[in-house]
Protein backbone atom coordinates (compact mmCIF):
# COMPACT_ATOMS: atom_id res chain seq x y z
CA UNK A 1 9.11 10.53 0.47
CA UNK A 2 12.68 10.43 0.69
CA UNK A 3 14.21 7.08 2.01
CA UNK A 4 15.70 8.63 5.05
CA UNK A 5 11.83 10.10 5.61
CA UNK A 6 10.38 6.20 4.83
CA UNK A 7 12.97 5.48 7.16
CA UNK A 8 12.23 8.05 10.22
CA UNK A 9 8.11 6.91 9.42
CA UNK A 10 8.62 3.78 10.17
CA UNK A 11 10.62 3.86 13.40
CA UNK A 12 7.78 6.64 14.54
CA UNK A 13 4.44 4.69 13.98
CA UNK A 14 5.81 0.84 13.73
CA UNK A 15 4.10 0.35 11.25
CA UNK A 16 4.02 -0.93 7.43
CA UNK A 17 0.68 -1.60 6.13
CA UNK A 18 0.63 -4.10 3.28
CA UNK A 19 -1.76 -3.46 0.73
CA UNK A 20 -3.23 -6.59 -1.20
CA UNK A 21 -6.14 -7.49 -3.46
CA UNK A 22 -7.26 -4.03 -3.26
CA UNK A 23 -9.40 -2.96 -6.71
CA UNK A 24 -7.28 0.13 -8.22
CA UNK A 25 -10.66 2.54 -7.66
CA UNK A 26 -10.38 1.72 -3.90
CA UNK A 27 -6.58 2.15 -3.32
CA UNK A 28 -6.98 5.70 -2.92
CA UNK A 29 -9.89 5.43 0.31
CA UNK A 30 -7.84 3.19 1.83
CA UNK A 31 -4.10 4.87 1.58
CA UNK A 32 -6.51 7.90 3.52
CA UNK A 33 -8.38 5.90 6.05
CA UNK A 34 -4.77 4.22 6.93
CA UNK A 35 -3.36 7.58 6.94
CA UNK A 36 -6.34 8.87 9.34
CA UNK A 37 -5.76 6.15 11.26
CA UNK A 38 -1.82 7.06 11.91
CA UNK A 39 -0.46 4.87 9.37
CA UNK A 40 2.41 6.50 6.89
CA UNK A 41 4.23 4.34 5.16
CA UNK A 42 1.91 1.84 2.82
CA UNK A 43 2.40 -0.83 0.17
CA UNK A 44 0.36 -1.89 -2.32
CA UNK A 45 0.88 -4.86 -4.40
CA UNK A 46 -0.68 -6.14 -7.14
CA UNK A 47 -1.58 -9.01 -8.74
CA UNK A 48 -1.18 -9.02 -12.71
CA UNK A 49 -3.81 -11.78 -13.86
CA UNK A 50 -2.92 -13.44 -16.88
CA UNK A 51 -4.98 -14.78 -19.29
CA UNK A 52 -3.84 -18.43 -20.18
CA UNK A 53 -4.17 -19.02 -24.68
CA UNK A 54 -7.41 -20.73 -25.30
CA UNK A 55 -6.58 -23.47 -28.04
């Protein structure tokens, strides 16, 4: 989508569904059932886990 298109998406459905703590393998289920359910604009965020240096 084009930002004039996020843009028109949102002011249609209202709605911005945030995405969080999702496992990669099940981001792609969701973003459908959301998008059955009416919802077309989506965010997913992630959390980058870093593994402290053991010493």
């Amino acid at each position: 989508m084009i930002k004039h298109q996020v843009i028109h998406a949102i002011e249609e459905t209202g709605i911005i569904a945030i995405v969080r703590g999702t496992k990669p393998e099940e981001v792609i289920p969701v973003a459908r059932a959301l998008y059955d359910g009416g919802v077309r604009v989506l965010e997913v965020t992630w959390q980058h886990v870093r593994l402290s240096a053991q010493y």
